[in-house]
Protein backbone atom coordinates (compact mmCIF):
# COMPACT_ATOMS: atom_id res chain seq x y z
CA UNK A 1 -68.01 -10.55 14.26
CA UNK A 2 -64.61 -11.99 13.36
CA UNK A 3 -64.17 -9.39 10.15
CA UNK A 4 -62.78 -5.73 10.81
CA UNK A 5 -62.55 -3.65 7.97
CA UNK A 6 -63.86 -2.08 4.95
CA UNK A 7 -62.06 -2.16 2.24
CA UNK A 8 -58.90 -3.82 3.80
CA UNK A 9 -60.88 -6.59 5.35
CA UNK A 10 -59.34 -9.05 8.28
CA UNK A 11 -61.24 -12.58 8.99
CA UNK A 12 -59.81 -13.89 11.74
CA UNK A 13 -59.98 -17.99 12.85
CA UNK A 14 -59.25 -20.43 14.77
CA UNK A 15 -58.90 -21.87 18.57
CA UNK A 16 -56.10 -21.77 20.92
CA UNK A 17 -55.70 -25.67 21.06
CA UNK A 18 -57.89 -26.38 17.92
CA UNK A 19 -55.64 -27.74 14.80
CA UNK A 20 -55.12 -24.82 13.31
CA UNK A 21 -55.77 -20.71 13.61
CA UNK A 22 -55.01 -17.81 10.47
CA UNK A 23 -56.20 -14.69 9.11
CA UNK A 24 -57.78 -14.07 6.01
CA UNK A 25 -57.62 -10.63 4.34
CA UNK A 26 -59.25 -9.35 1.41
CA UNK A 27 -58.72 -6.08 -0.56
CA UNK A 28 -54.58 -6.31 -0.60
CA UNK A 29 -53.75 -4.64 -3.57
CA UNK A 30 -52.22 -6.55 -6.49
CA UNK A 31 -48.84 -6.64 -6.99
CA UNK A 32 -47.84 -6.16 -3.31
CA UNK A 33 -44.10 -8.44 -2.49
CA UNK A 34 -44.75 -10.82 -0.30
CA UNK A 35 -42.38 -14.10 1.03
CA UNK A 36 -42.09 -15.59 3.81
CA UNK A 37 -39.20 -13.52 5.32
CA UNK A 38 -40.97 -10.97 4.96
CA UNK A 39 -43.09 -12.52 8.46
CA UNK A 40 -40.28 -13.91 9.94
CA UNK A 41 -39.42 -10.64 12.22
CA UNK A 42 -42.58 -9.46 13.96
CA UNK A 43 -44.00 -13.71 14.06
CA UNK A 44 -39.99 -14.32 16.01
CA UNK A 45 -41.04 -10.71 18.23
CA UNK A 46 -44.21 -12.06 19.01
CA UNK A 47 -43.19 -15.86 19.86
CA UNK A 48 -42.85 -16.47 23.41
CA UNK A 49 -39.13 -16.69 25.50
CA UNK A 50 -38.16 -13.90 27.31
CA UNK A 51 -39.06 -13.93 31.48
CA UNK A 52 -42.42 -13.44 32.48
CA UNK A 53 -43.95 -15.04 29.25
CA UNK A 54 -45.53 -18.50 28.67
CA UNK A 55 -43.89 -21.73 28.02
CA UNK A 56 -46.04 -22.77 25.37
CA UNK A 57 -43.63 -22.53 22.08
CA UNK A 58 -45.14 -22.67 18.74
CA UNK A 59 -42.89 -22.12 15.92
CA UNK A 60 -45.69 -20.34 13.63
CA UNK A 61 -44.61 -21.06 10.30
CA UNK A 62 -46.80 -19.34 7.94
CA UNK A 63 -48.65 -21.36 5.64
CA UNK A 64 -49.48 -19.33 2.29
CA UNK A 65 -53.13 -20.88 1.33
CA UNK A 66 -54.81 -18.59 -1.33
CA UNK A 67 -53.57 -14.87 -2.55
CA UNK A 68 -49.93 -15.24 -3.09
CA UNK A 69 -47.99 -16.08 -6.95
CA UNK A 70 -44.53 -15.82 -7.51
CA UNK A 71 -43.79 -13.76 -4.80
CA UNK A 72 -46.29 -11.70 -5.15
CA UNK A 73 -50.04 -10.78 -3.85
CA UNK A 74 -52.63 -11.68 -6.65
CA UNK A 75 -55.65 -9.25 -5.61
CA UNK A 76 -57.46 -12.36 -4.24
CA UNK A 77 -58.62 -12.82 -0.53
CA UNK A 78 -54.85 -13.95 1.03
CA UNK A 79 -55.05 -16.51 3.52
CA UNK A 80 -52.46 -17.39 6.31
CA UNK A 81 -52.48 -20.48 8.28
CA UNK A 82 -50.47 -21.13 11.22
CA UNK A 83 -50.68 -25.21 12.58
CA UNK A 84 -51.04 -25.64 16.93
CA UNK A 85 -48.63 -28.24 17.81
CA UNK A 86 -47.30 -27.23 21.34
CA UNK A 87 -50.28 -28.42 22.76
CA UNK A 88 -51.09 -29.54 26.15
CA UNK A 89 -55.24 -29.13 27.04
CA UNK A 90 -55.10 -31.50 30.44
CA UNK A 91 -54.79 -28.37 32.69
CA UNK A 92 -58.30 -26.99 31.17
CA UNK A 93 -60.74 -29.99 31.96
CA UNK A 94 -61.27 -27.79 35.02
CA UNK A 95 -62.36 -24.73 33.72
CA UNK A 96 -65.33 -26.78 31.43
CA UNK A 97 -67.21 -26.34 34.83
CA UNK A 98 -65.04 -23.66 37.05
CA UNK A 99 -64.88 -20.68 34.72
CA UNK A 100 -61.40 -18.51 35.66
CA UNK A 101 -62.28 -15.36 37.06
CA UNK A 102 -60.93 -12.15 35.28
CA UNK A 103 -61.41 -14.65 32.26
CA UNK A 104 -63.85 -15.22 28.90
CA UNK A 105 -64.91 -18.58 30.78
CA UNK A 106 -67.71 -17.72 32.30
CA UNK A 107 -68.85 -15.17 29.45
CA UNK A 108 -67.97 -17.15 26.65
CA UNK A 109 -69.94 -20.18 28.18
CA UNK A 110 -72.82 -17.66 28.40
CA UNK A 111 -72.81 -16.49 24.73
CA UNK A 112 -72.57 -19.93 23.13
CA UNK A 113 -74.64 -21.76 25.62
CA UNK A 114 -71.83 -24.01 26.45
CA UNK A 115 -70.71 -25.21 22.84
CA UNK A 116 -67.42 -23.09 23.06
CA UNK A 117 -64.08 -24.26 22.96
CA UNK A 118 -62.78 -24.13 26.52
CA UNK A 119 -59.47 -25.72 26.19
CA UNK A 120 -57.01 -22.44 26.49
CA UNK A 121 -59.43 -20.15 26.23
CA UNK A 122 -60.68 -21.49 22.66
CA UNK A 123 -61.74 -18.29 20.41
CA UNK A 124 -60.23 -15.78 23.15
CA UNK A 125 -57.08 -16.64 23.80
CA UNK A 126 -54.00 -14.51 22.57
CA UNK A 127 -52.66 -17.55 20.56
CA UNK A 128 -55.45 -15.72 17.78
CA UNK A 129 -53.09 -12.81 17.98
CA UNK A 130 -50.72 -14.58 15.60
CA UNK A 131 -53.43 -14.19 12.23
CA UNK A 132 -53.30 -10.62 13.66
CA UNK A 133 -49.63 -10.13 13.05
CA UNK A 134 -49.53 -11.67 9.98
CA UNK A 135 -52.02 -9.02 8.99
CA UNK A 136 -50.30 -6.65 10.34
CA UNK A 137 -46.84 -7.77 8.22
CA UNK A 138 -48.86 -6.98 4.85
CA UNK A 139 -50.70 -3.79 6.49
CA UNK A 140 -47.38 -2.48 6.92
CA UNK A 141 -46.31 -2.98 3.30
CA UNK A 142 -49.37 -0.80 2.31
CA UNK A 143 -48.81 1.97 4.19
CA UNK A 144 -45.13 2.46 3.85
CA UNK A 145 -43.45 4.71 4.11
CA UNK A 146 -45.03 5.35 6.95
CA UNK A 147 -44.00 2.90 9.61
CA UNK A 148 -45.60 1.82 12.88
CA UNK A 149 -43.21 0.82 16.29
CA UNK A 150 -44.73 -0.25 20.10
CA UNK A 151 -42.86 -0.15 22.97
CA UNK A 152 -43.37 -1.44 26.37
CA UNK A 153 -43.09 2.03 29.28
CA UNK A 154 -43.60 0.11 32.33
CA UNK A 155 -44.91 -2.83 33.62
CA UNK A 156 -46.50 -3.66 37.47
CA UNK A 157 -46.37 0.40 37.40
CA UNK A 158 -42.82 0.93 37.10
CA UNK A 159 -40.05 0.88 34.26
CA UNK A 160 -37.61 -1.26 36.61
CA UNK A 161 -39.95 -4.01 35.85
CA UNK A 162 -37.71 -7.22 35.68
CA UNK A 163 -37.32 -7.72 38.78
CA UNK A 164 -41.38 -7.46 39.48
CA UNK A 165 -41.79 -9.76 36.97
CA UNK A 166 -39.27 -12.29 39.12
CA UNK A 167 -41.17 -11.93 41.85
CA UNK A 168 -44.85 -12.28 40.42
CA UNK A 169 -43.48 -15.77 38.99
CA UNK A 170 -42.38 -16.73 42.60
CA UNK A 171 -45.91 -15.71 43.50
CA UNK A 172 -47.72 -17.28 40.93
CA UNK A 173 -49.12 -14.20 40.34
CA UNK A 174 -49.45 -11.60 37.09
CA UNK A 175 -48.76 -7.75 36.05
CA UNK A 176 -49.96 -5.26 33.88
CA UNK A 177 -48.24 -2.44 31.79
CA UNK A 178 -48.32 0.07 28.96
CA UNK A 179 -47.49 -0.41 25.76
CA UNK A 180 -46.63 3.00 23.32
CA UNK A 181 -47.24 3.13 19.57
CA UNK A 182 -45.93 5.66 17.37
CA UNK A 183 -46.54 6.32 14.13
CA UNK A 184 -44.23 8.36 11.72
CA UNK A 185 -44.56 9.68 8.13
CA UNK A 186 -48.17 8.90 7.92
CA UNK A 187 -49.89 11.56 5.43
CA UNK A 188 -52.64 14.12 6.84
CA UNK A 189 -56.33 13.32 5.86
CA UNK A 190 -57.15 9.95 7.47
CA UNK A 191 -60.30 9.07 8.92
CA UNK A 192 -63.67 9.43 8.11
CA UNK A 193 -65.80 11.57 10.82
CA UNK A 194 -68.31 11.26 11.95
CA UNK A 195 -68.42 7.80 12.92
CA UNK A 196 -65.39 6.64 11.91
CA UNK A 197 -62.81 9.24 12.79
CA UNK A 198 -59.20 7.86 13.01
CA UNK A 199 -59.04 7.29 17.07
CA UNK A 200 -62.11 5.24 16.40
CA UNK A 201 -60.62 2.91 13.91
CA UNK A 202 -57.40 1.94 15.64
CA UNK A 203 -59.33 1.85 18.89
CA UNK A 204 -61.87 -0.20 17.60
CA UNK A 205 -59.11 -3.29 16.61
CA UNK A 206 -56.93 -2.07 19.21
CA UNK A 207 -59.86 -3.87 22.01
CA UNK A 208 -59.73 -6.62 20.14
CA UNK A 209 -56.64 -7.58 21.47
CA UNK A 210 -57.14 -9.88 24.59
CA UNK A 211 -56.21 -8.23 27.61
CA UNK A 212 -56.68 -4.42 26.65
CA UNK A 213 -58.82 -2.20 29.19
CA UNK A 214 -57.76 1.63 28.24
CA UNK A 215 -56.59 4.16 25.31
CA UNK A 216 -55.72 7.38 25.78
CA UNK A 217 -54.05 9.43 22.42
CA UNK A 218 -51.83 12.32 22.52
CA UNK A 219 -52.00 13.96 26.04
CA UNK A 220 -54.98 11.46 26.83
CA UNK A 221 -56.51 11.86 30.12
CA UNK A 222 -54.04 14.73 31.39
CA UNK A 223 -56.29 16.85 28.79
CA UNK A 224 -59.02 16.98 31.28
CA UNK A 225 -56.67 18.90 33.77
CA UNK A 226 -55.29 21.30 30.91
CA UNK A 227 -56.25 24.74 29.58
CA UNK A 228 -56.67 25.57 26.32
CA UNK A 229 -53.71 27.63 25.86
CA UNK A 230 -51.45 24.74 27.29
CA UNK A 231 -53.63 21.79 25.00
CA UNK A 232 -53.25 23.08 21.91
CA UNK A 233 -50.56 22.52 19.35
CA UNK A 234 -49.42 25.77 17.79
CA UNK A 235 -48.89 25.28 13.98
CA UNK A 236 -45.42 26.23 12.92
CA UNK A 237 -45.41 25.68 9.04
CA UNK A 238 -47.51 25.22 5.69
CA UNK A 239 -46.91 21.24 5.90
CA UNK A 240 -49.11 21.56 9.54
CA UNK A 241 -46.21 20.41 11.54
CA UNK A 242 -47.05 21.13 15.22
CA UNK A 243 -44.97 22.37 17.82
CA UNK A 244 -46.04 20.12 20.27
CA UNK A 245 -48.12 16.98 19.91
CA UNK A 246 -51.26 17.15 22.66
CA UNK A 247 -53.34 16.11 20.09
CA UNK A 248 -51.06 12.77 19.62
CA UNK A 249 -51.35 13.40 15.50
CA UNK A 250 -54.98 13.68 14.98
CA UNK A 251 -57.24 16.69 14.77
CA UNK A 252 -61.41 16.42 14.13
CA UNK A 253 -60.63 12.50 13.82
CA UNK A 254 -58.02 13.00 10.79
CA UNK A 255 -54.38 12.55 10.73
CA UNK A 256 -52.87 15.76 10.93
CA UNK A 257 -49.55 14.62 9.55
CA UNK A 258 -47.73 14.76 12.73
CA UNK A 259 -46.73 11.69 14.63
CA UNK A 260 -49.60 9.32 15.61
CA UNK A 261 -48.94 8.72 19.71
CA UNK A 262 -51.15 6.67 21.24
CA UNK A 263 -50.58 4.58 24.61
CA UNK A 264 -52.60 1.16 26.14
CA UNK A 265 -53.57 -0.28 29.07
CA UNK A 266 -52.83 -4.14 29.14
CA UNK A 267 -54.13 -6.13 32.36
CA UNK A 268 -52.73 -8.52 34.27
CA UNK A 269 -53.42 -11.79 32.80
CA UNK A 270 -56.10 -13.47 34.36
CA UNK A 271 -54.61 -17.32 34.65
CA UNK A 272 -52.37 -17.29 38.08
CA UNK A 273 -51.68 -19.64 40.09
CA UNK A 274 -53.54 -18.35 43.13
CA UNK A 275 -56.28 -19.83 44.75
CA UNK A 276 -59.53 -18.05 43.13
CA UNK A 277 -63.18 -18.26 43.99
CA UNK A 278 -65.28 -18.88 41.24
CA UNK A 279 -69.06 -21.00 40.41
CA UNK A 280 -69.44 -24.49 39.91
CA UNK A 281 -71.21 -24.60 36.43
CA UNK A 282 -72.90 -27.99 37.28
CA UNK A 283 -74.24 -26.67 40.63
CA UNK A 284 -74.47 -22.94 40.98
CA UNK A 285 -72.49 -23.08 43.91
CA UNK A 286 -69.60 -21.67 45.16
CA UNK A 287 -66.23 -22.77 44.22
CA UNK A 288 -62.90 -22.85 44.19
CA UNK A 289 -60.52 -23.04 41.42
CA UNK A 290 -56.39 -22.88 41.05
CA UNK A 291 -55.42 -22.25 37.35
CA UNK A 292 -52.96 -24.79 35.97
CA UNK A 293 -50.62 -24.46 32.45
CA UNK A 294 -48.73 -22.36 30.89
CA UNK A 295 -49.27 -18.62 31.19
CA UNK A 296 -47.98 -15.04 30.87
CA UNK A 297 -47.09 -13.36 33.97
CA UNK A 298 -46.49 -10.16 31.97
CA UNK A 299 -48.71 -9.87 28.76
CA UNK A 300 -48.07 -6.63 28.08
CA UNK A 301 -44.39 -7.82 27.20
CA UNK A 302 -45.91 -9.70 24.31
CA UNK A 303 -48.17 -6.71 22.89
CA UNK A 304 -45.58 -4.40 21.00
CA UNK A 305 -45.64 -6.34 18.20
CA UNK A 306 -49.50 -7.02 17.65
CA UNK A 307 -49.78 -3.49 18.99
CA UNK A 308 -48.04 -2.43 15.38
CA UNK A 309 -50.14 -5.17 13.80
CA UNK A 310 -53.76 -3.88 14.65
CA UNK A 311 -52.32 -0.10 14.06
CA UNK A 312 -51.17 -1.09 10.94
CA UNK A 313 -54.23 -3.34 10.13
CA UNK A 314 -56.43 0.13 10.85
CA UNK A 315 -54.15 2.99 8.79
CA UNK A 316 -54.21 0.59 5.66
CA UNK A 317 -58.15 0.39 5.29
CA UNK A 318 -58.02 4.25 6.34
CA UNK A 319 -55.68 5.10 3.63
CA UNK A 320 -57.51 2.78 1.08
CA UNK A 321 -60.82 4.23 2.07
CA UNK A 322 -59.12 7.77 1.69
CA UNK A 323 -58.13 6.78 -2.07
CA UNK A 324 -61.33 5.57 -3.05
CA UNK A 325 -62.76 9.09 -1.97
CA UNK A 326 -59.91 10.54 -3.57
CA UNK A 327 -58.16 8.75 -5.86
């Protein structure tokens, strides 16, 4: 499904190279200021530029279609539209036939029986990640004043990463990284076990995210080499502060009222330059393919930002669905 949510629900649409791609979201409160500064920031954050990131610019004005009135959200499913006009779909006529490996090609062409939008990865490309930030911009008004900040810790496995990032261009290769979130002043009592405890809900938007292979909160995977003693987070006073954070701000799947700390595993993207063996479509045979276009060397440079947005996207449905059970 394209809709995440339950009472904060986010539609997302649109293809990489179609005319247009947005967001829709439905249950933002009434009332809530909203302008178009207001997505200027984390849309300019998530734009490409810097080394390592595609050439493809799109300025991503947001287009206010439905839920906004004098400034202000009505109650009314609020729709964002963003136009595609640095478009160039030549280099994909190739992978109609030669899916990329690593890619949704082959996949997506399985799925829809061949009716998908190839042409930049269509419906999976990280251009969708732009209705996702604009979510993310009005997800953040909700659950202030709690506020939500990614950071890249390394890329190609180390911190130094520029100069990895220089030489994987020369290569005409790619890198992955980590991205950190953090999450401060966020009130205790979110999440809904047993299904839907809080690690679930961010996780489950947090995948959504092209390019995303692990999570780990807290300690994450150095809990499996830990004893108990060194794991858990002594409580030091009646507010449930903690003095350390193993448990990366969530106990029995609620937030605990400490800091949310979370980290991600972002691949490598998956169009390079290299030569690539893949399947001729048309014949079943073997094939060779060399990826053409514009394309990240370094995703995970791009992520902060809709890192924050699905976060953000998750903690306001948790704390709407926590006001509806207590309101």
């Amino acid at each position: 499904m394209n809709t995440i949510g339950r009472v904060f629900r986010v539609s997302i649409y649109g293809e990489s190279h179609g005319p247009s791609l947005g967001v829709l979201v439905d249950g933002v409160p009434a009332g809530l200021p909203l302008s178009a500064e207001d997505f200027a920031e984390d849309l300019a954050r998530r734009r490409s530029g810097q080394p390592g990131t595609t050439a493809r610019r799109e300025q991503d004005t947001p287009m206010f279609k439905s839920g906004i009135f004098n400034g202000r959200s009505t109650g009314a499913p609020l729709m964002v539209q963003f136009d595609n006009r640095d478009v160039d779909s030549s280099p994909y006529e190739s992978t109609k036939t030669l899916p990329r490996p690593g890619h949704a090609d082959w996949t997506a062409w399985q799925k829809f029986r061949g009716f998908n939008d190839y042409r930049g990865g269509g419906h999976f490309s990280g251009r969708l990640t732009a209705g996702l930030v604009a979510a993310g911009i009005i997800a953040k008004k909700i659950i202030a004043p709690a506020t939500v900040n990614a950071s890249v810790l390394e890329v190609g496995g180390s911190r130094d990463y520029e100069p990895l990032i220089r030489e994987a261009l020369a290569a005409g290769d790619s890198l992955g990284g980590v991205v950190e979130c953090r999450v401060r002043q966020l009130p205790a009592g979110l999440g809904e076990p047993f299904f839907d405890p809080l690690e679930s809900l961010i996780s489950h938007i947090v995948f959504a995210i092209p390019a995303i292979k692990g999570i780990e909160f807290g300690a994450g995977f150095a809990a499996a080499r830990m004893r108990g003693s060194e794991m858990n987070d002594n409580i030091i006073d009646q507010s449930g502060t903690t003095a350390t954070n193993n448990a990366g701000g969530i106990n029995g799947g609620i937030s605990n009222g400490n800091e949310i700390v979370f980290r991600i595993a972002v691949k490598p993207a998956s169009s390079i330059a290299l030569r690539q063996q893949t399947i001729d479509l048309r014949t079943g045979q073997p094939a060779e393919i060399q990826v053409r276009g514009r394309h990240d060397a370094a995703i995970a440079l791009r992520v902060p930002v809709v890192l924050e947005a699905a976060t953000a996207i998750a903690l306001a449905d948790a704390l709407l669905i926590l006001k509806t059970v207590n309101p």
